[in-house]
C-alpha atoms as a PDB file:
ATOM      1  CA  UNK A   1     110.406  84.605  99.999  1.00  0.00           C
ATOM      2  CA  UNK A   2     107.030  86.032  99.163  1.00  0.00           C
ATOM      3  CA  UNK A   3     106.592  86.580 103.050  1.00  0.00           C
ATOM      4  CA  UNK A   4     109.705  88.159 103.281  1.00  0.00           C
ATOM      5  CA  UNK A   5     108.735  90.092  99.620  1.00  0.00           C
ATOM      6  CA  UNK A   6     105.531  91.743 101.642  1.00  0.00           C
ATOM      7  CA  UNK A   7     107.465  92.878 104.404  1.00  0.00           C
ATOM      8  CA  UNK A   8     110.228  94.402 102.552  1.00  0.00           C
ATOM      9  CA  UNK A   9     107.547  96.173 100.782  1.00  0.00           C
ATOM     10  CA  UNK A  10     105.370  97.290 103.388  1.00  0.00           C
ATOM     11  CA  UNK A  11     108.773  98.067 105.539  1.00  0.00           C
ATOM     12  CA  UNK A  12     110.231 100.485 102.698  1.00  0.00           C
ATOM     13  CA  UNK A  13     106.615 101.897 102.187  1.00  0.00           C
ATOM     14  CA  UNK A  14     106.423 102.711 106.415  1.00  0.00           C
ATOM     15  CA  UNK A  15     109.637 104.534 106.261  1.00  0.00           C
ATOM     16  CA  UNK A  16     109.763 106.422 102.598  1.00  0.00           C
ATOM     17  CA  UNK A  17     106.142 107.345 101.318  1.00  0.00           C
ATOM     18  CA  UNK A  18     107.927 108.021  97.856  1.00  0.00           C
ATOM     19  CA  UNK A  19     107.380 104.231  97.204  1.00  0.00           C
ATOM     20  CA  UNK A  20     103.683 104.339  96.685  1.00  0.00           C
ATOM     21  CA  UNK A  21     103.518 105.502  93.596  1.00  0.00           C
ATOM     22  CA  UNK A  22     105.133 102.776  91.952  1.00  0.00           C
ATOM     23  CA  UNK A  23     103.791 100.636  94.326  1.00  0.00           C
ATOM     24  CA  UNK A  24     100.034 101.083  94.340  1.00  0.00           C
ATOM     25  CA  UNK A  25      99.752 100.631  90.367  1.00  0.00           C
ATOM     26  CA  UNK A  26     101.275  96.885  91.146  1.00  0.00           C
ATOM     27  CA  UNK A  27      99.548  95.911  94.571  1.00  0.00           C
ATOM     28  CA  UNK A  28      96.300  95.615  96.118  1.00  0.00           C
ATOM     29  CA  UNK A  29      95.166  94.284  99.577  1.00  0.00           C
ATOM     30  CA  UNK A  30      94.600  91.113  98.214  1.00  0.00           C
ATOM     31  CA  UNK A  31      97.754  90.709  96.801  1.00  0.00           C
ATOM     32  CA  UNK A  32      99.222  90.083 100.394  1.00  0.00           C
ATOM     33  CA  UNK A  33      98.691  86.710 101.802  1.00  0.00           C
ATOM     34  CA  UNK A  34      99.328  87.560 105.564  1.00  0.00           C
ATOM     35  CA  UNK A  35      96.604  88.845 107.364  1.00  0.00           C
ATOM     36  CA  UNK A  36      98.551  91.870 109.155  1.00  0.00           C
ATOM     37  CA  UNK A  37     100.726  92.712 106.055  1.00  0.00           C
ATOM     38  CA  UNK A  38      96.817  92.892 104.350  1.00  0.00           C
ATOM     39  CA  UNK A  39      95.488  95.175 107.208  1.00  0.00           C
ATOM     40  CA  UNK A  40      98.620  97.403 106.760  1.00  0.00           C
ATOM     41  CA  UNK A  41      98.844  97.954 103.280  1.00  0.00           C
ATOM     42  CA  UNK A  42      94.728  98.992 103.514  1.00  0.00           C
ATOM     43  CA  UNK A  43      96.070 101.461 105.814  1.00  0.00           C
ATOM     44  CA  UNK A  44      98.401 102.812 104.122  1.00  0.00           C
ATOM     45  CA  UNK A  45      96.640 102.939 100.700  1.00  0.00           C
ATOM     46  CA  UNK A  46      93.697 104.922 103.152  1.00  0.00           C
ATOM     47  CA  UNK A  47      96.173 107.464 104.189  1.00  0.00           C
ATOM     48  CA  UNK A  48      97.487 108.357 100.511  1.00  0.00           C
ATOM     49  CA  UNK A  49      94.150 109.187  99.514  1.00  0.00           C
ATOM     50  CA  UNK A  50      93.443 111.498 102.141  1.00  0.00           C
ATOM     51  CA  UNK A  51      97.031 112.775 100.932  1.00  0.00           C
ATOM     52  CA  UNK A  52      97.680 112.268 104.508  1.00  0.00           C
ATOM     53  CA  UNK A  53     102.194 111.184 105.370  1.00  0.00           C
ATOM     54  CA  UNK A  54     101.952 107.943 106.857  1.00  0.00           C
ATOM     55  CA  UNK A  55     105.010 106.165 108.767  1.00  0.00           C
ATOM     56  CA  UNK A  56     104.910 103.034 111.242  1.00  0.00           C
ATOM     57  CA  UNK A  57     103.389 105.184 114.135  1.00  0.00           C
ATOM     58  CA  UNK A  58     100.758 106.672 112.150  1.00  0.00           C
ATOM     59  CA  UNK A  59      99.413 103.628 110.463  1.00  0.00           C
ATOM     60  CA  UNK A  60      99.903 101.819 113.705  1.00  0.00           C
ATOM     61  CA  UNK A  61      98.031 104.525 115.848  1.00  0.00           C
ATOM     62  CA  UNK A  62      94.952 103.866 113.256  1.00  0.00           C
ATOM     63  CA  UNK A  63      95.170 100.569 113.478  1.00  0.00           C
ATOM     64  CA  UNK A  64      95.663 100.263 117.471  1.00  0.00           C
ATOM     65  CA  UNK A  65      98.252 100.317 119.761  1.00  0.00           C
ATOM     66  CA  UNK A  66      99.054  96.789 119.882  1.00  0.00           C
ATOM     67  CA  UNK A  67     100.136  97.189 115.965  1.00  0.00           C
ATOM     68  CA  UNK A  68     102.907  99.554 116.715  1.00  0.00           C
ATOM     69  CA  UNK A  69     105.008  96.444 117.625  1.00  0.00           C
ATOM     70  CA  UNK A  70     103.549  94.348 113.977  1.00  0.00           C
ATOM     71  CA  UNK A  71     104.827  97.892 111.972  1.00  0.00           C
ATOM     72  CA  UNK A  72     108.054  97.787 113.694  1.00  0.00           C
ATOM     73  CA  UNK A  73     108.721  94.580 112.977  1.00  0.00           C
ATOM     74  CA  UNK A  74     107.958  95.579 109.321  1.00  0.00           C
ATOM     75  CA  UNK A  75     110.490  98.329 108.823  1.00  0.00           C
ATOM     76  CA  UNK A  76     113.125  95.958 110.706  1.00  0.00           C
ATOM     77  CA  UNK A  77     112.402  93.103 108.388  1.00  0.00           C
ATOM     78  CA  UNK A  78     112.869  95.735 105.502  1.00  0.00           C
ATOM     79  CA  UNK A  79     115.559  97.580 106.933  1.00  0.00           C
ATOM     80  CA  UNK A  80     118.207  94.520 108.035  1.00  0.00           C
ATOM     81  CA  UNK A  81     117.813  93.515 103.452  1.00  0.00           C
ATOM     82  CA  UNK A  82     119.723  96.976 103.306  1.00  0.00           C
ATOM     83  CA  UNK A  83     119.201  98.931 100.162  1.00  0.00           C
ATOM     84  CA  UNK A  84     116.530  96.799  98.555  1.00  0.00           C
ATOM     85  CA  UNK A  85     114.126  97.795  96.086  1.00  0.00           C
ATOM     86  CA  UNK A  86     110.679  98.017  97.031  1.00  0.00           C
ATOM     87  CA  UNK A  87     109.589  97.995  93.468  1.00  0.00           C
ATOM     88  CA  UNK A  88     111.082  94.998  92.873  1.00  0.00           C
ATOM     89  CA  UNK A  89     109.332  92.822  95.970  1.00  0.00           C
ATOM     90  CA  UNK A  90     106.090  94.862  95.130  1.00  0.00           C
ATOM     91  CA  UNK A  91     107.159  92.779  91.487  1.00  0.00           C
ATOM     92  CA  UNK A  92     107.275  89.832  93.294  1.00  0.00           C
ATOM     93  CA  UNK A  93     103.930  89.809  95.093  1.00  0.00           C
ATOM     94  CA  UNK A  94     102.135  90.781  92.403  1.00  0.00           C
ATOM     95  CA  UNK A  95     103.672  87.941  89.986  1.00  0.00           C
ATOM     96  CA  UNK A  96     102.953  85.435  92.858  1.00  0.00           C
ATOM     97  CA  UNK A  97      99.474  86.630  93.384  1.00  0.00           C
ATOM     98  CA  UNK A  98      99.046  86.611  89.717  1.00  0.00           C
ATOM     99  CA  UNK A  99     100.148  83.038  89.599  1.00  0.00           C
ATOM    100  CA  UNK A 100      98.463  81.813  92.610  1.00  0.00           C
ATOM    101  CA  UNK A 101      95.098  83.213  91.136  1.00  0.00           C
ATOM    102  CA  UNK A 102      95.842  81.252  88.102  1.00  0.00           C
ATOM    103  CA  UNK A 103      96.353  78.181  90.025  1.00  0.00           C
ATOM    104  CA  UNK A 104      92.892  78.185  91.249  1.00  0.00           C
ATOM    105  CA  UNK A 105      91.265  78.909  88.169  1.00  0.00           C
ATOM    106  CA  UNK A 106      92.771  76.274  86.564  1.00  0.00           C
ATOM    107  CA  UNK A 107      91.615  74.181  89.997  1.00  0.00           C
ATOM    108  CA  UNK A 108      87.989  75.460  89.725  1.00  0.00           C
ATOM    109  CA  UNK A 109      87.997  74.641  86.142  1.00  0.00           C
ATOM    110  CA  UNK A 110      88.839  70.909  86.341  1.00  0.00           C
ATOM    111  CA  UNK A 111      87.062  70.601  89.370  1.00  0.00           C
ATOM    112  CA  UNK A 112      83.260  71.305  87.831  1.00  0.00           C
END
């Protein structure tokens, strides 16, 4: 679900730029696992500070051609949930995050 979470997020953020207000405050690029939904998200957060609109052929023009298909796929994923809330799966990748970062604390600390 936390896959799917990323992409909803990232999908709804490619074709509304509303979203990233109540997004960024939650997120960060490490907050995705995937590589590409990482990459994406940087992108994206790069284009709101220049204040620049951003949509899946924007970020994927900055990122390279071959990424048009990757951002596609993204507002697909997001787009076939219907009217999901991308507050909600931003919600849900930061609580994972949050409790994955725990995890290895907790690992590091009984480890030494």
């Amino acid at each position: 679900m936390s896959t799917h979470s990323e992409q909803i997020v990232l999908g709804r953020l490619l074709t509304n730029n509303d979203f990233i207000h109540d997004v960024m405050p939650l997120l960060t690029p490490e907050c995705f696992k995937g590589n590409d939904n990482r990459r994406v998200y940087r992108h994206i957060i790069q284009f709101q500070y220049e204040d620049k609109p951003f949509d899946m052929f924007s970020i994927a023009d900055a990122l390279g051609d071959e990424w048009i298909s990757v951002c596609g796929q993204l507002v697909s994923e997001a787009t076939s949930y219907g009217p999901v809330s991308a507050i909600e799966h931003a919600k849900i990748v930061s609580e994972r995050h949050r409790k994955d970062l725990l995890k290895e604390a907790l690992t590091a600390a009984f480890v030494s």
